[in-house]
N, C-alpha and C. Protein backbone atom coordinates (compact mmCIF):
# COMPACT_ATOMS: atom_id res chain seq x y z
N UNK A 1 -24.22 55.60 69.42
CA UNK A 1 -24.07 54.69 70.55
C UNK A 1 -23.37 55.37 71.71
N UNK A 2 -22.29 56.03 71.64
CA UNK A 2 -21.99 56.92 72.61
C UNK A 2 -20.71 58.08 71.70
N UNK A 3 -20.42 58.80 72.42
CA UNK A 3 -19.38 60.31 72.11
C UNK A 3 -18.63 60.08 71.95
N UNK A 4 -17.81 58.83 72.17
CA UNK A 4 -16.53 58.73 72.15
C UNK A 4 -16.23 57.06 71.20
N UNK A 5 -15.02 56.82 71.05
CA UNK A 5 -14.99 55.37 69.74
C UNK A 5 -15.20 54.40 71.15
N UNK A 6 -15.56 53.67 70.86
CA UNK A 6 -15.27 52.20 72.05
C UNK A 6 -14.46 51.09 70.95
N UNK A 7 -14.42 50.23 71.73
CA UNK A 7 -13.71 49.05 70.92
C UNK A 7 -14.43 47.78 70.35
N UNK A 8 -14.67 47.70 69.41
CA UNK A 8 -15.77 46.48 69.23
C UNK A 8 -15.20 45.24 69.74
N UNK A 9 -16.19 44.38 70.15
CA UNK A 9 -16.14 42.99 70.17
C UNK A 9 -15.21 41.99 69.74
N UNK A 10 -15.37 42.67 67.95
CA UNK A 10 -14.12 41.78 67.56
C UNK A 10 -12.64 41.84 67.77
N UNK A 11 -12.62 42.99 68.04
CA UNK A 11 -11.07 44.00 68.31
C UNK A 11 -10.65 43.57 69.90
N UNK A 12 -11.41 43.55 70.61
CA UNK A 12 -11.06 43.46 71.96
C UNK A 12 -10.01 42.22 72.08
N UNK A 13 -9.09 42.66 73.26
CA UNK A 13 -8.22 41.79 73.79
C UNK A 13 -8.04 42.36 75.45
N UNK A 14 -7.29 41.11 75.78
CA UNK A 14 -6.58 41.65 77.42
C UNK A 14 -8.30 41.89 78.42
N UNK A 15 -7.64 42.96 78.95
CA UNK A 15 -8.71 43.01 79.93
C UNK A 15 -10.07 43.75 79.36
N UNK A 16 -9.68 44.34 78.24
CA UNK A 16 -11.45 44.52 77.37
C UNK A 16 -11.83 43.41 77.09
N UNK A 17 -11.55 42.54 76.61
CA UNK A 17 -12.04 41.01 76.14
C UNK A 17 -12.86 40.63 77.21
N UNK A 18 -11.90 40.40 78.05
CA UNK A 18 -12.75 39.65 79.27
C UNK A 18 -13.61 40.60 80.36
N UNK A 19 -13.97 41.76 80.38
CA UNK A 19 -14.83 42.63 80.27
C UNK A 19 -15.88 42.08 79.38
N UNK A 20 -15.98 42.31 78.50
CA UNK A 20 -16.69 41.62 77.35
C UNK A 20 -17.11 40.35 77.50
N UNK A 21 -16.45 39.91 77.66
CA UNK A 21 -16.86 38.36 77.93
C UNK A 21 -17.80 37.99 79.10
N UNK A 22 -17.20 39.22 80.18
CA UNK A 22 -18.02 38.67 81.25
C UNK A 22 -19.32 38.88 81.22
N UNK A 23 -19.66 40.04 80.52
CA UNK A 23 -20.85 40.51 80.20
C UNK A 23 -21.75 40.00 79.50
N UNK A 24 -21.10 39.80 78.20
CA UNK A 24 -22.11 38.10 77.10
C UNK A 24 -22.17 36.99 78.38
N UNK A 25 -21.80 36.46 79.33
CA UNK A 25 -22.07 35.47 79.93
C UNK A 25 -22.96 35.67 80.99
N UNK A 26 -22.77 36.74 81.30
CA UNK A 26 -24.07 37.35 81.92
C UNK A 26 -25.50 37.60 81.75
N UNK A 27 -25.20 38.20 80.55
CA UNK A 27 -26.44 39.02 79.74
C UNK A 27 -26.92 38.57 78.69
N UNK A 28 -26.05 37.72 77.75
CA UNK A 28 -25.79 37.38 76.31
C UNK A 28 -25.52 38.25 75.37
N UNK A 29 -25.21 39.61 76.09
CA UNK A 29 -25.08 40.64 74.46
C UNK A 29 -23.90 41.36 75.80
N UNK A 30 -22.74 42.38 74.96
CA UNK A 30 -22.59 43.47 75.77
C UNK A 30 -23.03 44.55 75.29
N UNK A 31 -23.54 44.80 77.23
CA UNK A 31 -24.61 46.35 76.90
C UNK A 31 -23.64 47.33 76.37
N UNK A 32 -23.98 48.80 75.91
CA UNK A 32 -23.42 49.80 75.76
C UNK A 32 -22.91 50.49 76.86
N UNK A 33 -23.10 50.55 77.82
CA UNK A 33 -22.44 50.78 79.44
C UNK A 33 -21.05 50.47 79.10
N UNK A 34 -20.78 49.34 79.36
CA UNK A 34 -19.72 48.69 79.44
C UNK A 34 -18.80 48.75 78.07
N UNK A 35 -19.29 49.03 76.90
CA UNK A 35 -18.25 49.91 75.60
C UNK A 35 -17.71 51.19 75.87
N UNK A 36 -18.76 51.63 76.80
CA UNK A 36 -18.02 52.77 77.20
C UNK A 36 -16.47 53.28 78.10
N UNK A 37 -16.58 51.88 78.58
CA UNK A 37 -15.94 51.34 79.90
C UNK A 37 -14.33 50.85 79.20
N UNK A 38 -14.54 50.86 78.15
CA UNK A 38 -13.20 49.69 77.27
C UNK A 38 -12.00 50.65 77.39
N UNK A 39 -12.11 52.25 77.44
CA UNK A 39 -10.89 52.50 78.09
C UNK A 39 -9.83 52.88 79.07
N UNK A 40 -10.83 51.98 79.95
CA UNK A 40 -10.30 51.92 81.19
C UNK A 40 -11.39 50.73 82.03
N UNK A 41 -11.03 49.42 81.81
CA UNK A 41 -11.71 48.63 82.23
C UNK A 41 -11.49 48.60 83.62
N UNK A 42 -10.62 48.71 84.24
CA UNK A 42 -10.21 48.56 85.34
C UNK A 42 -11.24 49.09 86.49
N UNK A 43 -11.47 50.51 85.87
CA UNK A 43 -12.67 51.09 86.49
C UNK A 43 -13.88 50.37 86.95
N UNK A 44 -14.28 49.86 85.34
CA UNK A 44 -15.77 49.47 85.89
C UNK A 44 -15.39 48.07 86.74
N UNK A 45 -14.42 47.12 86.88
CA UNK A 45 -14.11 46.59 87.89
C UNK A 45 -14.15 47.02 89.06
N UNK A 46 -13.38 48.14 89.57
CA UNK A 46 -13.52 49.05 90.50
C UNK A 46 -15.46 49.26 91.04
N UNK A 47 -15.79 49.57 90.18
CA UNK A 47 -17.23 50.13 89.98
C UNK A 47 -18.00 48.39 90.45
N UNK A 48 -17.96 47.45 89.94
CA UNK A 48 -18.74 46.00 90.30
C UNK A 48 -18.56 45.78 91.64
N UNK A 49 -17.33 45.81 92.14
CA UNK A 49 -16.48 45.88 93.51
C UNK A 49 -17.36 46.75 94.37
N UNK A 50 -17.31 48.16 93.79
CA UNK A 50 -17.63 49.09 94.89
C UNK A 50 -19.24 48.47 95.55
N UNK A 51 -20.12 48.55 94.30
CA UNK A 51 -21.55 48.09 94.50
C UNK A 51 -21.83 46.53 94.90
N UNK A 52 -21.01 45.78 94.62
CA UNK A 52 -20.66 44.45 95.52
C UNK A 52 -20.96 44.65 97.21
N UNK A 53 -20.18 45.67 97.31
CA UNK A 53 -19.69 45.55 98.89
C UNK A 53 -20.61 46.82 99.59
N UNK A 54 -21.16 47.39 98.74
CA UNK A 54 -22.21 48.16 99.13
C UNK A 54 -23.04 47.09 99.77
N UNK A 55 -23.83 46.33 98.55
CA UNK A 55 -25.32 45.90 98.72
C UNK A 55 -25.14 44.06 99.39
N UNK A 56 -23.76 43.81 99.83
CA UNK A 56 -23.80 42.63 100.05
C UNK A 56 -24.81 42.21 101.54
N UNK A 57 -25.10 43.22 102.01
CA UNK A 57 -26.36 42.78 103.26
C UNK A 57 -27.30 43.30 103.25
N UNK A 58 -27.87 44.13 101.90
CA UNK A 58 -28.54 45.21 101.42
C UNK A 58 -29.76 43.84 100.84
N UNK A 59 -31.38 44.34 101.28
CA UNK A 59 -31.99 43.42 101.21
C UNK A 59 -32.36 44.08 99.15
N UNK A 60 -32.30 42.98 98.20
CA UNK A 60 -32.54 43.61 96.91
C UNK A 60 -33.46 44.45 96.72
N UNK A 61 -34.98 44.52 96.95
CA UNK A 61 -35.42 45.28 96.69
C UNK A 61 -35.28 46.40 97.13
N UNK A 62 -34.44 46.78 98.27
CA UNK A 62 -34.06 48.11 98.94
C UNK A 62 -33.91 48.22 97.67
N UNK A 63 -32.27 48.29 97.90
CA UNK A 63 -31.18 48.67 96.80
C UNK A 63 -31.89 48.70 95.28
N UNK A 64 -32.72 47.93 94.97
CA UNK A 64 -33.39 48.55 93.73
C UNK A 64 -34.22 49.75 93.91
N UNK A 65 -35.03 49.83 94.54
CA UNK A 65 -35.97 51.16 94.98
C UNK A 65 -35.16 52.61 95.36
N UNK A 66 -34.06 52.32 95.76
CA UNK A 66 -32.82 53.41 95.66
C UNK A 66 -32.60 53.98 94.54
N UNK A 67 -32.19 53.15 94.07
CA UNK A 67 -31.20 53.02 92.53
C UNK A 67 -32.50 53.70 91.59
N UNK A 68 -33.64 53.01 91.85
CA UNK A 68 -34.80 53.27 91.18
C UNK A 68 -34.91 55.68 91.16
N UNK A 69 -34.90 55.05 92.79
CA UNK A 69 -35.35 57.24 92.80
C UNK A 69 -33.92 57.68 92.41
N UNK A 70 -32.91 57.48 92.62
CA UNK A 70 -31.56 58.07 92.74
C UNK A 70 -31.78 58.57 90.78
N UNK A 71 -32.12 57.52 90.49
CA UNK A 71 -31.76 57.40 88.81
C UNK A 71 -32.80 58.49 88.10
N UNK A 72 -33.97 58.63 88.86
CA UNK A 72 -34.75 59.26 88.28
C UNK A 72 -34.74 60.73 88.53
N UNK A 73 -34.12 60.89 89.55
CA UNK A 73 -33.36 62.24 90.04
C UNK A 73 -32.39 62.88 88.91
N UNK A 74 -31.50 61.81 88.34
CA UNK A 74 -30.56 61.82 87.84
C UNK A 74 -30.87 61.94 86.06
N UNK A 75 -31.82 61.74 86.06
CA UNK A 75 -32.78 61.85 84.43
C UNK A 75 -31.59 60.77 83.89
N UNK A 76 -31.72 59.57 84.29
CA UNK A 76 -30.58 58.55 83.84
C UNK A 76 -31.96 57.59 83.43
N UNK A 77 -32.42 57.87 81.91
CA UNK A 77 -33.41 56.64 81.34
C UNK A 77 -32.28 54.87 81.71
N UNK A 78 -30.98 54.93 80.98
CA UNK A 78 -30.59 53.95 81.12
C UNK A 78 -30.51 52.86 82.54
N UNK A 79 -29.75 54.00 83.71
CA UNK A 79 -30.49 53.45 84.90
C UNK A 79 -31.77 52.76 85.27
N UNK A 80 -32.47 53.81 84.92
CA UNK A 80 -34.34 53.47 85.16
C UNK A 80 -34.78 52.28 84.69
N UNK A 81 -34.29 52.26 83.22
CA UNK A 81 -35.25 51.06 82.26
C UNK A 81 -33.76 49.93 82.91
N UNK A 82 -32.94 49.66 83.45
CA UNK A 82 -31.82 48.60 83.66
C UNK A 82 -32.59 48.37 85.64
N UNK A 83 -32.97 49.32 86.11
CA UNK A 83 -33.31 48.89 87.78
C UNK A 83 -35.03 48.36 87.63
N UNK A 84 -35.72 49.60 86.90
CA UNK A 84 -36.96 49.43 86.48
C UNK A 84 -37.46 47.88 85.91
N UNK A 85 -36.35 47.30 85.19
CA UNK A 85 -36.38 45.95 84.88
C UNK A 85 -35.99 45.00 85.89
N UNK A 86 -35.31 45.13 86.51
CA UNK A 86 -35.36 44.13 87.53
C UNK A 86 -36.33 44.13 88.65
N UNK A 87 -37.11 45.08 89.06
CA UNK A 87 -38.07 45.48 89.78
C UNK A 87 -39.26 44.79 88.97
N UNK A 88 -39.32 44.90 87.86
CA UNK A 88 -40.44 44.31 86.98
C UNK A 88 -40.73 43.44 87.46
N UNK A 89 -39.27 42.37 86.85
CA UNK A 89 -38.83 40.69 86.75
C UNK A 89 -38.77 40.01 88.02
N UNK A 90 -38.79 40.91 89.52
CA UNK A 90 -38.26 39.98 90.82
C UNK A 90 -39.29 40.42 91.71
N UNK A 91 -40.11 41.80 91.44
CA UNK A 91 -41.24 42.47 92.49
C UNK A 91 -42.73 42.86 92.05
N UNK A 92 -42.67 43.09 90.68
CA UNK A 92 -43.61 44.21 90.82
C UNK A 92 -44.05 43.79 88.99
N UNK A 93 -45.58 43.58 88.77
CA UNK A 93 -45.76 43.79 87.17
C UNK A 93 -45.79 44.82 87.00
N UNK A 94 -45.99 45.18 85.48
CA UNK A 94 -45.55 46.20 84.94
C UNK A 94 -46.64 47.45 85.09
N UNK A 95 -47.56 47.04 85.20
CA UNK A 95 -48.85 47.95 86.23
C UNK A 95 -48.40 48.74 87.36
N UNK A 96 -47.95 47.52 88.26
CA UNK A 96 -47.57 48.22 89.73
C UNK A 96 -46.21 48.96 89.71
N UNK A 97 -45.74 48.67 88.09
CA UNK A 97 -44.40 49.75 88.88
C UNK A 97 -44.83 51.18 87.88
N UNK A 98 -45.41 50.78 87.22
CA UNK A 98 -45.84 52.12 86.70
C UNK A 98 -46.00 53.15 87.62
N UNK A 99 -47.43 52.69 88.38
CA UNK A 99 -48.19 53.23 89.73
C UNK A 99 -46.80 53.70 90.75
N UNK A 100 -46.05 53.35 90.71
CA UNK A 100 -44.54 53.51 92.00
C UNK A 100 -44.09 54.90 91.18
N UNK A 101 -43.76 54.68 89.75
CA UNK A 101 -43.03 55.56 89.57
C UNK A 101 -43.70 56.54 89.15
N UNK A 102 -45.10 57.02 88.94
CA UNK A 102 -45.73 58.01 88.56
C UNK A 102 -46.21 58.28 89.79
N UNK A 103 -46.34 57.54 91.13
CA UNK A 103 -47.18 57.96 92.97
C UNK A 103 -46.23 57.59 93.88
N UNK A 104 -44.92 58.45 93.48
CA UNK A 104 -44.07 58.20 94.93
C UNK A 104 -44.66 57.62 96.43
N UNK A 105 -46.00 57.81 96.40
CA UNK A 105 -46.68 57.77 97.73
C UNK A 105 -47.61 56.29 97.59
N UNK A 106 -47.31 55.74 96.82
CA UNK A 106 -48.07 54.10 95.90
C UNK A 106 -48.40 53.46 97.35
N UNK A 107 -49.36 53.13 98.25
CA UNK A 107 -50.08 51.96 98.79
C UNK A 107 -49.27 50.36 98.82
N UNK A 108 -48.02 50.76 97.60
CA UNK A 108 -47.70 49.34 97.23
C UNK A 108 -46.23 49.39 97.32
N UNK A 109 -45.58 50.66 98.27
CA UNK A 109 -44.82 50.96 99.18
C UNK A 109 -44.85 50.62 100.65
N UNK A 110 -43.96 49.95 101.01
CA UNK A 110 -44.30 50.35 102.63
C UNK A 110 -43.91 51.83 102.90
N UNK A 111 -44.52 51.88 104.12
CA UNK A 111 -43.42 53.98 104.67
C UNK A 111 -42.10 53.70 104.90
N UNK A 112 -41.35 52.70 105.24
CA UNK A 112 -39.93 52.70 105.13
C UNK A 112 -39.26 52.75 103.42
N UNK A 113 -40.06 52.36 102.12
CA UNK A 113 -39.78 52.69 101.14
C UNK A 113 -39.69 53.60 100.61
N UNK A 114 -41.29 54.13 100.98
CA UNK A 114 -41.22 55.33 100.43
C UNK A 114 -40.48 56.99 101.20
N UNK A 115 -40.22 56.54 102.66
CA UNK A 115 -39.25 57.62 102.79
C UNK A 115 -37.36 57.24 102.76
N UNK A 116 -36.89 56.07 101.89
CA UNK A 116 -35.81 55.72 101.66
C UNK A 116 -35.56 56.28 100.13
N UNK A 117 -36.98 56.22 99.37
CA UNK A 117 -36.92 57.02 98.02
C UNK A 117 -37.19 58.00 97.59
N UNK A 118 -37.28 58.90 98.71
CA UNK A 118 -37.61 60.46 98.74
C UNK A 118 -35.75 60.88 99.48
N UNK A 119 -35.36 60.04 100.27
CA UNK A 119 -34.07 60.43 101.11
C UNK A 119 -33.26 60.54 99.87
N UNK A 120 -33.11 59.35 99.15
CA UNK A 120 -32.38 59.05 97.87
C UNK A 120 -32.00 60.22 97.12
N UNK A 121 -33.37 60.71 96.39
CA UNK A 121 -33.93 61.89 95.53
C UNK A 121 -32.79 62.66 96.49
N UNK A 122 -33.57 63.25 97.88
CA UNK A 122 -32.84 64.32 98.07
C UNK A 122 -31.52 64.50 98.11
N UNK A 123 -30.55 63.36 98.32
CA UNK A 123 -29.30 63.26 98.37
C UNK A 123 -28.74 63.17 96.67
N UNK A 124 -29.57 62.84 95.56
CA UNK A 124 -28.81 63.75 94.27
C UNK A 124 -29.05 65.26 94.17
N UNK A 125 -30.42 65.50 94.45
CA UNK A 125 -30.28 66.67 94.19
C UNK A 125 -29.89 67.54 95.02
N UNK A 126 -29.53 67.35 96.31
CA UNK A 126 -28.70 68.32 97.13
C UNK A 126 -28.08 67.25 98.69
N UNK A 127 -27.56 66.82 98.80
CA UNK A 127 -26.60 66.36 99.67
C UNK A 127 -26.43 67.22 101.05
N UNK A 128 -26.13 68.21 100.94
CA UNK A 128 -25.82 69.45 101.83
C UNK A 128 -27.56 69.93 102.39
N UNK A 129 -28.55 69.89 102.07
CA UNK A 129 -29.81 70.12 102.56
C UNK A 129 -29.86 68.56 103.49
N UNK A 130 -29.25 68.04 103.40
CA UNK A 130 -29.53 66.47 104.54
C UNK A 130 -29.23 67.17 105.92
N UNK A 131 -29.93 66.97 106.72
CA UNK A 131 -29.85 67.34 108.35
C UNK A 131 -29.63 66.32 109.62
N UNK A 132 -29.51 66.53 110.67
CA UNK A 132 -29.62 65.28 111.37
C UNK A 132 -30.78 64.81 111.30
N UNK A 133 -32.17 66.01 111.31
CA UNK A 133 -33.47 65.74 111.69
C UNK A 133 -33.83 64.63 110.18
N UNK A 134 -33.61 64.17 109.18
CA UNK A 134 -33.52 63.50 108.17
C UNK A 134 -33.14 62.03 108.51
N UNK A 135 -31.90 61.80 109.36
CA UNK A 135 -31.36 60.65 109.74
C UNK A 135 -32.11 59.92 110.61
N UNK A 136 -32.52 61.24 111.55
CA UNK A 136 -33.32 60.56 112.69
C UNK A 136 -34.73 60.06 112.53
N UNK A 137 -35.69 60.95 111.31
CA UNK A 137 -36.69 60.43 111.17
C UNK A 137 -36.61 58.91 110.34
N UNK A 138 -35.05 58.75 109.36
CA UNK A 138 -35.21 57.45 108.93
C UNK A 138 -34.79 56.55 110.64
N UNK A 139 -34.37 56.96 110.98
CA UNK A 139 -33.88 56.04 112.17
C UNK A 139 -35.71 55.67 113.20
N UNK A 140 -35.98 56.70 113.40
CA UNK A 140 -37.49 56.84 114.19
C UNK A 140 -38.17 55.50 113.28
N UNK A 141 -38.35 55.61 112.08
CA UNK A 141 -38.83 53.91 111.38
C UNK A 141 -37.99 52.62 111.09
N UNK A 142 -37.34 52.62 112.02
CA UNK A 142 -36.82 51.35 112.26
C UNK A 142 -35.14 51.43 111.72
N UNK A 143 -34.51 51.97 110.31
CA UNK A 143 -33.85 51.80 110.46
C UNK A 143 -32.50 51.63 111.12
N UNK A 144 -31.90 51.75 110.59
CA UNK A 144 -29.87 51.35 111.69
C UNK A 144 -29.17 52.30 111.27
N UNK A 145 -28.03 52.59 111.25
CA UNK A 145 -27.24 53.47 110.96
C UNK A 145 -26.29 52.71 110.25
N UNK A 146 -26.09 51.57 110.05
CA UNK A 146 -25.64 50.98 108.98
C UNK A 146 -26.75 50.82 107.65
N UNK A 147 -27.68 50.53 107.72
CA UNK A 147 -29.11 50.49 106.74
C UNK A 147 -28.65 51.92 105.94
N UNK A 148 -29.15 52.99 106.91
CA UNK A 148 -28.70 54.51 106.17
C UNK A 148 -27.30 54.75 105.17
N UNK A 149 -26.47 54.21 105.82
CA UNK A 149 -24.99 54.38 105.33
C UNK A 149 -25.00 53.89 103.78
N UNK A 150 -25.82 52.97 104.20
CA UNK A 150 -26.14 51.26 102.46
C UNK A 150 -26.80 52.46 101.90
N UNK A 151 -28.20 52.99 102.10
CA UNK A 151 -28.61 54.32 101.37
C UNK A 151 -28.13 55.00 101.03
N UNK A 152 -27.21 55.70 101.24
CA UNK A 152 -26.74 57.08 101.06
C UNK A 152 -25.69 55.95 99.82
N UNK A 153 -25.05 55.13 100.36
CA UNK A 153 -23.64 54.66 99.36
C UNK A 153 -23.85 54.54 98.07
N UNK A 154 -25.61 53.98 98.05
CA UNK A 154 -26.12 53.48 96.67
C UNK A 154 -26.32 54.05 95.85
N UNK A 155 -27.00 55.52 96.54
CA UNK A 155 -27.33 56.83 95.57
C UNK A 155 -26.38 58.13 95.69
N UNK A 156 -25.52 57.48 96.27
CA UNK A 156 -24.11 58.48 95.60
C UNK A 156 -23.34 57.58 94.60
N UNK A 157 -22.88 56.48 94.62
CA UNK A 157 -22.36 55.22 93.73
C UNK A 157 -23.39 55.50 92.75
N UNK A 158 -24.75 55.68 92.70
CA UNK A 158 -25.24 56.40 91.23
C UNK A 158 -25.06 56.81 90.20
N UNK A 159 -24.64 58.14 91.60
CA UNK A 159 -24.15 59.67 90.78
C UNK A 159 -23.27 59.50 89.92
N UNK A 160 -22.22 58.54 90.13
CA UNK A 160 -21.16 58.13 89.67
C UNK A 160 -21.25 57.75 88.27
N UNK A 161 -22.25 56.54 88.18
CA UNK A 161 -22.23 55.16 87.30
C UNK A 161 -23.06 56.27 86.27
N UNK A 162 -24.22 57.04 86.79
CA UNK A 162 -25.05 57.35 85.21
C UNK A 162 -24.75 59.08 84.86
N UNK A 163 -24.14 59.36 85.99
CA UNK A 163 -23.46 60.96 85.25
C UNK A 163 -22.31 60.08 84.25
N UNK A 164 -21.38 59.31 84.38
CA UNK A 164 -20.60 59.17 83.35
C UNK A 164 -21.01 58.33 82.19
N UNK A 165 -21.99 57.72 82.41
CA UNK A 165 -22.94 57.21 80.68
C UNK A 165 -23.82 57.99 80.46
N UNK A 166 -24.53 59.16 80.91
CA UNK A 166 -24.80 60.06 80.24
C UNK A 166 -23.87 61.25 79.74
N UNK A 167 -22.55 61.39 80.17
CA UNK A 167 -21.32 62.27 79.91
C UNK A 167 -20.80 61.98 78.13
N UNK A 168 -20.82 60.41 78.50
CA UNK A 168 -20.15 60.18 77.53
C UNK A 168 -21.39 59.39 76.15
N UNK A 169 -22.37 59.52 76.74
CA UNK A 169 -23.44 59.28 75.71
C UNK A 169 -23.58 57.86 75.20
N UNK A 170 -23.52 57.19 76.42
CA UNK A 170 -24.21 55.98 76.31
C UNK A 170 -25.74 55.69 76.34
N UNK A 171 -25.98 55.28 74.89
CA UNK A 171 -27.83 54.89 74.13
C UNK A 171 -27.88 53.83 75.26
N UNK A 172 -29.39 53.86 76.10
CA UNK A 172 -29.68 52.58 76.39
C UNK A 172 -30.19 51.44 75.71
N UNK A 173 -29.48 50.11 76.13
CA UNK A 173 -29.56 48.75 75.20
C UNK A 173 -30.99 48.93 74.57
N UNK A 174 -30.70 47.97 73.10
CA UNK A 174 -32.09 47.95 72.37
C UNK A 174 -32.71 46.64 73.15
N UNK A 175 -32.87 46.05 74.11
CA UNK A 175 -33.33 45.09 74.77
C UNK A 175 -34.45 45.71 75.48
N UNK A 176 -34.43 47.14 76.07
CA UNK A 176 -35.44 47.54 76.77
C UNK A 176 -36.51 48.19 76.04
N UNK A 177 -36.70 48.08 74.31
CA UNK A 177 -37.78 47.70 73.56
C UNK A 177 -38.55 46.97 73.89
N UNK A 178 -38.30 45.95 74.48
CA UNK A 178 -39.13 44.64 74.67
C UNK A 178 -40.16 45.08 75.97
N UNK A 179 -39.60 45.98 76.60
CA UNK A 179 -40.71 46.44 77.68
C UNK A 179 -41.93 47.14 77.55
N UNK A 180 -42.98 46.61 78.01
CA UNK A 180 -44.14 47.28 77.69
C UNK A 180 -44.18 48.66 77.60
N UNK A 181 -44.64 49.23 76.80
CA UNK A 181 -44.33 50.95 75.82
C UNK A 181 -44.31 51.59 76.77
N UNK A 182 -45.98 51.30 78.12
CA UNK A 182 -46.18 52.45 78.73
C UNK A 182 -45.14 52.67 79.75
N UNK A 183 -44.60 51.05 80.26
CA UNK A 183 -43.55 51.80 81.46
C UNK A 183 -42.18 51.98 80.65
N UNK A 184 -42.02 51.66 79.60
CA UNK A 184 -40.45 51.97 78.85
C UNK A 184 -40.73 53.78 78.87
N UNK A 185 -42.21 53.78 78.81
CA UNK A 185 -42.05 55.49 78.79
C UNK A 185 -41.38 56.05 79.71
N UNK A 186 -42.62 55.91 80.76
CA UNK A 186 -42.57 55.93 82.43
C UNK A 186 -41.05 56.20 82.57
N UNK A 187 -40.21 54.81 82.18
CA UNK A 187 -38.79 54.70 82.74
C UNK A 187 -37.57 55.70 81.90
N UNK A 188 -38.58 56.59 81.09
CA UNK A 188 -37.71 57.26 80.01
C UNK A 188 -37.34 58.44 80.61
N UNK A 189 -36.10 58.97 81.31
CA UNK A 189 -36.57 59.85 81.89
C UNK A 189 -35.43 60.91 80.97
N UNK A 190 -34.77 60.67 80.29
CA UNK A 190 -33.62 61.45 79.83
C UNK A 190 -33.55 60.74 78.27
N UNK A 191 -32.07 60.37 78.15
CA UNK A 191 -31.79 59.67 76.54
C UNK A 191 -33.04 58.73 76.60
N UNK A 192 -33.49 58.67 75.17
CA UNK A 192 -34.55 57.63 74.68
C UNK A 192 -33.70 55.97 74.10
N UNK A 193 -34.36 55.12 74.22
CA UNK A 193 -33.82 54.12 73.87
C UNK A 193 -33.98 54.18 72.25
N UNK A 194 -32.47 53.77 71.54
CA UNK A 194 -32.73 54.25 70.14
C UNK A 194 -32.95 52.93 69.41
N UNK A 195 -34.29 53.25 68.32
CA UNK A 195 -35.02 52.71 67.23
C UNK A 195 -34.55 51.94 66.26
């Protein structure tokens, strides 16, 4: 389940408990993310907060389509199959997101998507290759310079959330079984969801 002990369910007290708790009331199970999180809850508080105030004028499907390339940059399956699912459930069947995530260039993108999820990409895998001429061509399609800022915050706040559950070897939930095989593949981009 992950590298390190977490605290079970039954053991929890104080602010793991209600960590825990908040999460069964959320979700009905707690994911493995958040076991990881039990020693030092405070953090992933920190962490709900940060992405709170990121995406609070952030239209959702942006911020999913971010999260979506950032993660896949990031060979973060858990990301993928956790954004990949809500993209499913609020935008897209499981056809059309296949098609997104195997044709960066999908018809079923607008061009402000698809060059917000190529910007994404490039800002995990190199940050320092970003230029002005980058800003300006997102700016040349409409966006703001607040819009950009929400971009860049989401897929650096990423880097964050799935370098340290893949650090510490967090399995993604057995819930994303339930997703149709071919895009649970699709969304597999690193750890496999375990059997």
């Amino acid at each position: 389940m992950s590298f390190i002990s977490t605290i079970p369910e039954s053991e929890s007290a104080g602010e793991v408990k209600k960590m825990y708790d908040s999460e069964n009331a959320t979700r009905g199970y707690v994911p493995n993310f958040a076991k990881v999180f039990c020693h030092r809850p405070k953090v992933m508080g920190a962490w709900r907060n940060l992405i709170r105030s990121i995406i609070e004028n952030m239209d959702t499907r942006r911020y999913e389509l971010v999260t979506l390339a950032a993660a896949g940059k990031l060979h973060s399956s858990y990301c993928m199959l956790a954004h990949g699912s809500v993209l499913k459930d609020k935008f897209y069947n499981s056809e059309q997101l296949n098609e997104i995530i195997k044709n960066p260039d999908s018809s079923l993108l607008t061009p402000i998507e698809k060059a917000i999820m190529r910007f994404a990409e490039q800002i995990v895998s190199d940050a320092t290759s970003i230029t002005q001429k980058d800003i300006d061509m997102l700016r040349n399609l409409g966006l703001k310079d607040e819009e950009i800022f929400e971009i860049v915050t989401v897929a650096t706040a990423r880097c964050f959330f799935s370098k340290t559950l893949d650090a510490l070897g967090a399995e993604p939930d057995k819930i994303y079984l339930d997703l149709d095989e071919t895009l649970r593949n699709n969304l597999t981009v690193g750890r496999a969801v375990p059997v």
